[in-house]
PDB file of N, CA and C in Angstrom:
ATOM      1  N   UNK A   1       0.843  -1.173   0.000  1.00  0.00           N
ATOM      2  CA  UNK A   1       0.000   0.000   0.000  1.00  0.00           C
ATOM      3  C   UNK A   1       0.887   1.234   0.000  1.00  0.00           C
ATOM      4  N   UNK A   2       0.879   1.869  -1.225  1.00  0.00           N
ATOM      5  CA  UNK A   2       1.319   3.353  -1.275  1.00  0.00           C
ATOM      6  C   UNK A   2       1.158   4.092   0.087  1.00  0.00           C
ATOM      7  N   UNK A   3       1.953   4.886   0.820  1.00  0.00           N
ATOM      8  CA  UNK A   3       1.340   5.744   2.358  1.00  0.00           C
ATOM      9  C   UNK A   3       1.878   6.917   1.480  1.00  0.00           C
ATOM     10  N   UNK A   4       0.316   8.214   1.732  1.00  0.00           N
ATOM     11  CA  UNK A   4       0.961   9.580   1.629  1.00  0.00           C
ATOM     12  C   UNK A   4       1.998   9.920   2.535  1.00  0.00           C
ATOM     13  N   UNK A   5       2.769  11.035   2.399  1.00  0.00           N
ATOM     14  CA  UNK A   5       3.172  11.664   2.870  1.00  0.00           C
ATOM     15  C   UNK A   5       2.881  12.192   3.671  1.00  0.00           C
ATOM     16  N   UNK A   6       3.978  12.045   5.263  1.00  0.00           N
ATOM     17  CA  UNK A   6       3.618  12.394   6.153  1.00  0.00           C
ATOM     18  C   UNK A   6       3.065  13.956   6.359  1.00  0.00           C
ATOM     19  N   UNK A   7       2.221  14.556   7.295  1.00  0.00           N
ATOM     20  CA  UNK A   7       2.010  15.956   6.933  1.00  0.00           C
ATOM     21  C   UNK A   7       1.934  16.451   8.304  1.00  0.00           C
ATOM     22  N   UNK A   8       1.441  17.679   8.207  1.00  0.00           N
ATOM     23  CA  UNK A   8       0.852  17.956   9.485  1.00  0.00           C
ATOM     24  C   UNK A   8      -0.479  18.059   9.912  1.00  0.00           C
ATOM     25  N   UNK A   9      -1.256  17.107   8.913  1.00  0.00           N
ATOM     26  CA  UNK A   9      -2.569  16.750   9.118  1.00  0.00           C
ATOM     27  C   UNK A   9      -2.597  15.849  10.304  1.00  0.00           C
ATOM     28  N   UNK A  10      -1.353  14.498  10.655  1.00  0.00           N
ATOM     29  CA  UNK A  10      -1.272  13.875  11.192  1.00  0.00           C
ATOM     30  C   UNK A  10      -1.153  14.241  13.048  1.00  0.00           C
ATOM     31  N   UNK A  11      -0.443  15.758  12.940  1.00  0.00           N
ATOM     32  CA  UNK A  11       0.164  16.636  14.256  1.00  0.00           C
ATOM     33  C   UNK A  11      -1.106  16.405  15.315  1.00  0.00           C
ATOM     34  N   UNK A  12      -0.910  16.109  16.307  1.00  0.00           N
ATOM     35  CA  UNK A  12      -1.914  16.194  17.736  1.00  0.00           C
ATOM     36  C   UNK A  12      -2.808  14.465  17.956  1.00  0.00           C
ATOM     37  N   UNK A  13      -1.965  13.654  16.821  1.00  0.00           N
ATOM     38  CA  UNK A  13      -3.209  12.227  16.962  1.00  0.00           C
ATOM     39  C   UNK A  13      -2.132  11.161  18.195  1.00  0.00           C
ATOM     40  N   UNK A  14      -3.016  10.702  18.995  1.00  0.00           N
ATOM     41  CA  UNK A  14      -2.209  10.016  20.003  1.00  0.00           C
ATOM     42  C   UNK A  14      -1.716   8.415  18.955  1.00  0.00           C
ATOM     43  N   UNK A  15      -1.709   8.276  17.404  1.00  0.00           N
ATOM     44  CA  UNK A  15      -1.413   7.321  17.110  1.00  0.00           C
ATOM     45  C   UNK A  15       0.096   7.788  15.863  1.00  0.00           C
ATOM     46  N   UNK A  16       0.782   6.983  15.709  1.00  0.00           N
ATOM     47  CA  UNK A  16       1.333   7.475  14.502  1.00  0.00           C
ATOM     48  C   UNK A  16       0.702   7.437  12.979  1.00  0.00           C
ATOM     49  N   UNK A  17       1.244   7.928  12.107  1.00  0.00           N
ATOM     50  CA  UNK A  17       0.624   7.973  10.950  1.00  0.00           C
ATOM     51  C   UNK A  17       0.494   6.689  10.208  1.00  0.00           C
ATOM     52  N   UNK A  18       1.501   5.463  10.558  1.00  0.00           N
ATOM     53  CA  UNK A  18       1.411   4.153  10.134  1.00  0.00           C
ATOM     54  C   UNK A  18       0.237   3.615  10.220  1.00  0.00           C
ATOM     55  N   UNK A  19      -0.419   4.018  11.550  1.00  0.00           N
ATOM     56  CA  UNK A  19      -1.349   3.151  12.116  1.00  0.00           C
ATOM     57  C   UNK A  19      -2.917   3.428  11.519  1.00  0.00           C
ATOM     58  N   UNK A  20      -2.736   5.757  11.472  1.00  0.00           N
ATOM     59  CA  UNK A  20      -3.904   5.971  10.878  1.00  0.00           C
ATOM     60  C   UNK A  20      -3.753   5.487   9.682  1.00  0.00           C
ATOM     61  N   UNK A  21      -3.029   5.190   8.631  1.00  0.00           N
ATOM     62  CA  UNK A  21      -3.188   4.525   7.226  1.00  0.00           C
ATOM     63  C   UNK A  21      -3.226   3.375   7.138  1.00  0.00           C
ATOM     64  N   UNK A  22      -2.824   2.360   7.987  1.00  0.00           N
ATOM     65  CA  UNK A  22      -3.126   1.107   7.756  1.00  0.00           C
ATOM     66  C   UNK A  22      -4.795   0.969   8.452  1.00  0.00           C
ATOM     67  N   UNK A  23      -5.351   1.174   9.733  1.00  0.00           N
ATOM     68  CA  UNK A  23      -6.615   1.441   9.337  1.00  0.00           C
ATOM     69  C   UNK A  23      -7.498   2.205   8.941  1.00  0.00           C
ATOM     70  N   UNK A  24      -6.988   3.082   8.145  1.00  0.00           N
ATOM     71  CA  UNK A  24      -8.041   3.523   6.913  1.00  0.00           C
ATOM     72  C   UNK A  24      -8.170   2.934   5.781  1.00  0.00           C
ATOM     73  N   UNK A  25      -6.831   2.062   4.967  1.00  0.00           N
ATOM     74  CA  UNK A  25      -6.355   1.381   4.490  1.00  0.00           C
ATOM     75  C   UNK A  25      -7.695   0.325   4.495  1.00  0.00           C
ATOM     76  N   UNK A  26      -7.117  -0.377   5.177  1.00  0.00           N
ATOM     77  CA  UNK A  26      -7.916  -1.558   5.880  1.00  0.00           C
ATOM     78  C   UNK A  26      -9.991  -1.554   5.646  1.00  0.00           C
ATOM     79  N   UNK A  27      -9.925  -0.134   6.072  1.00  0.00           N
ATOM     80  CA  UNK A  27     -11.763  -0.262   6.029  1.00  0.00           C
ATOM     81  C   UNK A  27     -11.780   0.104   4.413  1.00  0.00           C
ATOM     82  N   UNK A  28     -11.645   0.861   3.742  1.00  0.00           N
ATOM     83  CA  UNK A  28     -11.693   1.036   2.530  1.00  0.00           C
ATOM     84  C   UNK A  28     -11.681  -0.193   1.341  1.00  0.00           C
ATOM     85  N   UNK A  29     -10.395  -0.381   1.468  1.00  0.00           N
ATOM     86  CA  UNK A  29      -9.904  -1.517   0.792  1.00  0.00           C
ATOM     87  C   UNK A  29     -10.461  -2.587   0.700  1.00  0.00           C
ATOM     88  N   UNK A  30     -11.135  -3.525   1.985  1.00  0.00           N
ATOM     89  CA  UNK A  30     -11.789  -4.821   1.880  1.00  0.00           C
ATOM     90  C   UNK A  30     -12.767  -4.229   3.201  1.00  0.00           C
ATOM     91  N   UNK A  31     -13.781  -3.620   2.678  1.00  0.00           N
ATOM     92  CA  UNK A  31     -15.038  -2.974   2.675  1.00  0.00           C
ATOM     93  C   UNK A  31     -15.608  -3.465   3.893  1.00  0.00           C
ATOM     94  N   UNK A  32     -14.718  -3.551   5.224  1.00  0.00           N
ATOM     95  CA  UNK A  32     -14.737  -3.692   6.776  1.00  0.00           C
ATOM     96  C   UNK A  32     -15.784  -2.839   7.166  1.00  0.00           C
ATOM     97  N   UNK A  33     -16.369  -3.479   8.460  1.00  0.00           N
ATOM     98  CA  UNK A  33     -16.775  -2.012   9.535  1.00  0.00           C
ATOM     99  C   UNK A  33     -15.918  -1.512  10.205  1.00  0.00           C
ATOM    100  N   UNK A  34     -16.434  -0.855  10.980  1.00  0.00           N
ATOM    101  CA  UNK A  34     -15.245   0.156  11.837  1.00  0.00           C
ATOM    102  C   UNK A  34     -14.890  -0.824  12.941  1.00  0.00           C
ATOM    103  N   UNK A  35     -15.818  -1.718  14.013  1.00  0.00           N
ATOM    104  CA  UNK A  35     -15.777  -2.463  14.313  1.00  0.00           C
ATOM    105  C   UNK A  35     -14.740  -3.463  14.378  1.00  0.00           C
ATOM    106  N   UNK A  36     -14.644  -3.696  12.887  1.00  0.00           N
ATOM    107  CA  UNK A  36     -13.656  -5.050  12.566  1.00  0.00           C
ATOM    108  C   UNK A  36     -12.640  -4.304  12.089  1.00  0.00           C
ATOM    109  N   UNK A  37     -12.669  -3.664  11.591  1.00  0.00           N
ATOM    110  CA  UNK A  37     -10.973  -2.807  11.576  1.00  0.00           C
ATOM    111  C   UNK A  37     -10.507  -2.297  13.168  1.00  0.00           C
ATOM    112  N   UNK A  38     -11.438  -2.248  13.989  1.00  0.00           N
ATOM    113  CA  UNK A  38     -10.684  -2.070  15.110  1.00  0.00           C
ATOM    114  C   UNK A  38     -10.171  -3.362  16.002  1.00  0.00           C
ATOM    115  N   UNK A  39     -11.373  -4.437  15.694  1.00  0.00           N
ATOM    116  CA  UNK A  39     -10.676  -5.974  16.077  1.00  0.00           C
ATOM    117  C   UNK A  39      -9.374  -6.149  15.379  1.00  0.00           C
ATOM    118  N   UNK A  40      -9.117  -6.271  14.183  1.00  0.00           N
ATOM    119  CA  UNK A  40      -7.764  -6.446  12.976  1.00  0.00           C
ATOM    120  C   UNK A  40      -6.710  -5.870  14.151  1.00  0.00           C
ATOM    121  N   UNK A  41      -6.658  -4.419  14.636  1.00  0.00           N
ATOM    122  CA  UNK A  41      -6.012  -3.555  14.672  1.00  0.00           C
ATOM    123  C   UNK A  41      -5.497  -4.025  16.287  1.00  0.00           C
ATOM    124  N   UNK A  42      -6.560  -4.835  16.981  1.00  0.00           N
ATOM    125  CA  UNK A  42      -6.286  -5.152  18.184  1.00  0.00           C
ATOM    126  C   UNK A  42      -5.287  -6.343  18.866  1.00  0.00           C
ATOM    127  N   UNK A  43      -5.404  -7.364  17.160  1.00  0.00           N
ATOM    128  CA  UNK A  43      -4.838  -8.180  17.040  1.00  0.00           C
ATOM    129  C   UNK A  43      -3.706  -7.976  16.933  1.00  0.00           C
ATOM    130  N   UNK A  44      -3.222  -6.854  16.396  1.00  0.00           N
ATOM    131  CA  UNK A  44      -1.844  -6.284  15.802  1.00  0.00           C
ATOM    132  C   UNK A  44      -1.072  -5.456  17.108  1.00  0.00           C
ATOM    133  N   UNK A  45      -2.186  -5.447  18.537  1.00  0.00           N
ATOM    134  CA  UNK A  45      -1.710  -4.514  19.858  1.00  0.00           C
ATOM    135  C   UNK A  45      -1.716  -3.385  19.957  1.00  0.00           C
ATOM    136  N   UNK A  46      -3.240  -2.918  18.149  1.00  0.00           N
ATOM    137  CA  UNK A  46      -3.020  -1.658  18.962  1.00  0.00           C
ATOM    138  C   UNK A  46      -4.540  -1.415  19.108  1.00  0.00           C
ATOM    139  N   UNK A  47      -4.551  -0.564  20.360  1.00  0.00           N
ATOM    140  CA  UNK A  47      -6.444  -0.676  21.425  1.00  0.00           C
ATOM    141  C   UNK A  47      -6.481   0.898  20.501  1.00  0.00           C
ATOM    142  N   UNK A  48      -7.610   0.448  19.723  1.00  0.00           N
ATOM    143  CA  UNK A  48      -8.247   2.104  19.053  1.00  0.00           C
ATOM    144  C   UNK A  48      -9.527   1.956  19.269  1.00  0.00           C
ATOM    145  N   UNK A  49     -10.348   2.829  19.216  1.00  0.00           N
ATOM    146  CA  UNK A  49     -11.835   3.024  19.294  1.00  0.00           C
ATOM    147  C   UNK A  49     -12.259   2.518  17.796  1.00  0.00           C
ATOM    148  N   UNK A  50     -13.569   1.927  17.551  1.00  0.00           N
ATOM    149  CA  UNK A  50     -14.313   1.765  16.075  1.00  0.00           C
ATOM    150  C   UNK A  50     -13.995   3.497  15.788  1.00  0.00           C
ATOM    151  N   UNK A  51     -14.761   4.082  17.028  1.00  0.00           N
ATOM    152  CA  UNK A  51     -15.063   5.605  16.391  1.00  0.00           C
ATOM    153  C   UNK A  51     -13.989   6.132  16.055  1.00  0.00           C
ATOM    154  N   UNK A  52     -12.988   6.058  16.748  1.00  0.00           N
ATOM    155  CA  UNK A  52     -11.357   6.651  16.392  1.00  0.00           C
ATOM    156  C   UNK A  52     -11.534   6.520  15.002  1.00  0.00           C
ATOM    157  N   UNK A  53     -11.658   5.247  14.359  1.00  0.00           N
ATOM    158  CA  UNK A  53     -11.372   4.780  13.039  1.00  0.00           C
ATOM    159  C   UNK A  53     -12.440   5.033  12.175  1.00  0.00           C
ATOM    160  N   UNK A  54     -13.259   5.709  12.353  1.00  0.00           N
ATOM    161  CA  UNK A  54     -14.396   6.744  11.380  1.00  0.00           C
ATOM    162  C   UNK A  54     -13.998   7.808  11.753  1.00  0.00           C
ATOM    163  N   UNK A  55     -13.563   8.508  12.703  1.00  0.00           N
ATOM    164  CA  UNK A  55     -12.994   9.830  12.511  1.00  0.00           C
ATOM    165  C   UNK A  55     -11.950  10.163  11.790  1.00  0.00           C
ATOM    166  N   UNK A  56     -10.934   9.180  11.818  1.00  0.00           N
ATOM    167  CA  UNK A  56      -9.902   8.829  10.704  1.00  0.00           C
ATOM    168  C   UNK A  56     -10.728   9.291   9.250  1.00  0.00           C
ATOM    169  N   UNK A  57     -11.090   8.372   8.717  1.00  0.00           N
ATOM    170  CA  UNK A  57     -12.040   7.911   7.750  1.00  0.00           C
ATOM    171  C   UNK A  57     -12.557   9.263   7.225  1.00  0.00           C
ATOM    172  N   UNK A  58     -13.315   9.984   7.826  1.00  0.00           N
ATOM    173  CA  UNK A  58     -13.653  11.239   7.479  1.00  0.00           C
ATOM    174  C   UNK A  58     -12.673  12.184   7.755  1.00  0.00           C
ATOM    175  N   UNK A  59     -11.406  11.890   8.053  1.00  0.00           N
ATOM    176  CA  UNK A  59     -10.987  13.208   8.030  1.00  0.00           C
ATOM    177  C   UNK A  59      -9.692  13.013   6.727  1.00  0.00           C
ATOM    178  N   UNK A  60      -9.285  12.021   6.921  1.00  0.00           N
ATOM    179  CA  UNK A  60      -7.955  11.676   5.935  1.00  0.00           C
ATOM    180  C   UNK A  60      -8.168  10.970   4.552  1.00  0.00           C
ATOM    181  N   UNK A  61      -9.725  11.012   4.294  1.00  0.00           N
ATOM    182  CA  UNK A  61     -10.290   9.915   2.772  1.00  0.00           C
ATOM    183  C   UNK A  61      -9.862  10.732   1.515  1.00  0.00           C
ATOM    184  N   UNK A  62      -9.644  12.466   1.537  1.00  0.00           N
ATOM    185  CA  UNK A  62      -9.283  12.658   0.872  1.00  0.00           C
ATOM    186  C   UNK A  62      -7.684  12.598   0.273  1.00  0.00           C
ATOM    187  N   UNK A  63      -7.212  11.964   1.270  1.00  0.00           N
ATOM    188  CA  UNK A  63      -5.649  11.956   1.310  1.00  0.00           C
ATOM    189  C   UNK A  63      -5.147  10.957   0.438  1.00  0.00           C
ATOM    190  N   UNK A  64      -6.528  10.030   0.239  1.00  0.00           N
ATOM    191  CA  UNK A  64      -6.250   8.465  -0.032  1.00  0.00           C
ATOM    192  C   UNK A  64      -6.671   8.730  -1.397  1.00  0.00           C
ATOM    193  N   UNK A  65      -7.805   9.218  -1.598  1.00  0.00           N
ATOM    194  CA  UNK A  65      -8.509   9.439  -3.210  1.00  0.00           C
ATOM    195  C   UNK A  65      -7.668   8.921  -4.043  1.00  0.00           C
ATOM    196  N   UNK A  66      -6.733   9.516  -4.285  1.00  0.00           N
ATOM    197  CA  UNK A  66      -5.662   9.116  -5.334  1.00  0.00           C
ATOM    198  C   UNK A  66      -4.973   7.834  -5.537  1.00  0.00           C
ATOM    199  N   UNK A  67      -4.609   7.080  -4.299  1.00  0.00           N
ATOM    200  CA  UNK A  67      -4.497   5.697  -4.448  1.00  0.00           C
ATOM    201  C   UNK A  67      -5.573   4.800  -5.037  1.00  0.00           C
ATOM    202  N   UNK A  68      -4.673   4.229  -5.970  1.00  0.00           N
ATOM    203  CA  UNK A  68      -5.835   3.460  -7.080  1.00  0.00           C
ATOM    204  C   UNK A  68      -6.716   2.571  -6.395  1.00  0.00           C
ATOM    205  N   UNK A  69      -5.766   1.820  -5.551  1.00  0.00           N
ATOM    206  CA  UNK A  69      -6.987   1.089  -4.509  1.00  0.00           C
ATOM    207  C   UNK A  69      -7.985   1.138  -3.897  1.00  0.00           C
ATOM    208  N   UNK A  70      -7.793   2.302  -3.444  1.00  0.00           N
ATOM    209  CA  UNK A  70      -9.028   3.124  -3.298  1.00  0.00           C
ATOM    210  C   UNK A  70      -9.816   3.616  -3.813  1.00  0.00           C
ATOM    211  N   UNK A  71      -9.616   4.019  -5.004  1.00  0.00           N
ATOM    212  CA  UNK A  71     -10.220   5.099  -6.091  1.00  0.00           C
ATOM    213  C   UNK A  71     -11.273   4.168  -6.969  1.00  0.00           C
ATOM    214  N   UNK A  72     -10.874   2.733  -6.612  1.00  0.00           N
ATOM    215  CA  UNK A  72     -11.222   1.614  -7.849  1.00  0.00           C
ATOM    216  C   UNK A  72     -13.260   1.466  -7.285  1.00  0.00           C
ATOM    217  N   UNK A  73     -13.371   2.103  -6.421  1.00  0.00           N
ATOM    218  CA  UNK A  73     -14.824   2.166  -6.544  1.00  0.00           C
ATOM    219  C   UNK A  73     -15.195   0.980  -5.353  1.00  0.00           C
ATOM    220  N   UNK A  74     -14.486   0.390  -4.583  1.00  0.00           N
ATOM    221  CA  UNK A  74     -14.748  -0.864  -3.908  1.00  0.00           C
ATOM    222  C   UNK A  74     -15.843  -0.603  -2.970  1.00  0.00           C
ATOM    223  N   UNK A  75     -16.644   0.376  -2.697  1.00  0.00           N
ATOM    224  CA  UNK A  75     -17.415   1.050  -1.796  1.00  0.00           C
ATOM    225  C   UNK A  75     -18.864   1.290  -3.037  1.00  0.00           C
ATOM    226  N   UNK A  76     -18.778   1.212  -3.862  1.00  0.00           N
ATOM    227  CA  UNK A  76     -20.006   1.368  -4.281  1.00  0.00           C
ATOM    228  C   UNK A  76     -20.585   0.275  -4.563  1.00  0.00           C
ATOM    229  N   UNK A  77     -21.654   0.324  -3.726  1.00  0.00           N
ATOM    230  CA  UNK A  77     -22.695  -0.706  -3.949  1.00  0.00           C
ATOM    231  C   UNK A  77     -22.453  -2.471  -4.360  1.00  0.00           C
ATOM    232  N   UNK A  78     -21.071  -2.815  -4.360  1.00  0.00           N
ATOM    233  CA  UNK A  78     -20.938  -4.468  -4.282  1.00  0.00           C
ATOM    234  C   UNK A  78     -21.319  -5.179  -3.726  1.00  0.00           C
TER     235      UNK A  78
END
């Protein structure tokens, strides 16, 4: 998975930026709930909120747009 560039969008999040892109990554990509991207994520040791990971989601989706993986439409209606 391509990761943007770090920014200072990322500045003030108690997680690093690895973590917000791999689960945003994650719900996008193979069309998860927030829920289960936060189980995935728990498995991996790290304790996030579902909601953490929709606030993500809405705040950084435009960051992702451009990655083809994302862009490929996997969210509409399959």
């Amino acid at each position: 998975m391509p990761l943007p560039a770090t920014s200072e969008r990322y500045k003030h999040h108690r997680f690093p930026a690895e973590i917000i892109n791999h689960g945003i990554w994650l719900y996008y990509r193979f069309c998860l709930s927030y829920r289960d991207v936060e189980e995935l994520l728990f498995t991996r040791g790290v304790l996030v909120t579902y909601e953490a990971i929709r606030k993500w989601g809405w705040k950084f989706v435009q960051t992702y747009e451009s990655i083809p993986l994302l862009a490929s439409g996997a969210r509409d209606g399959s």
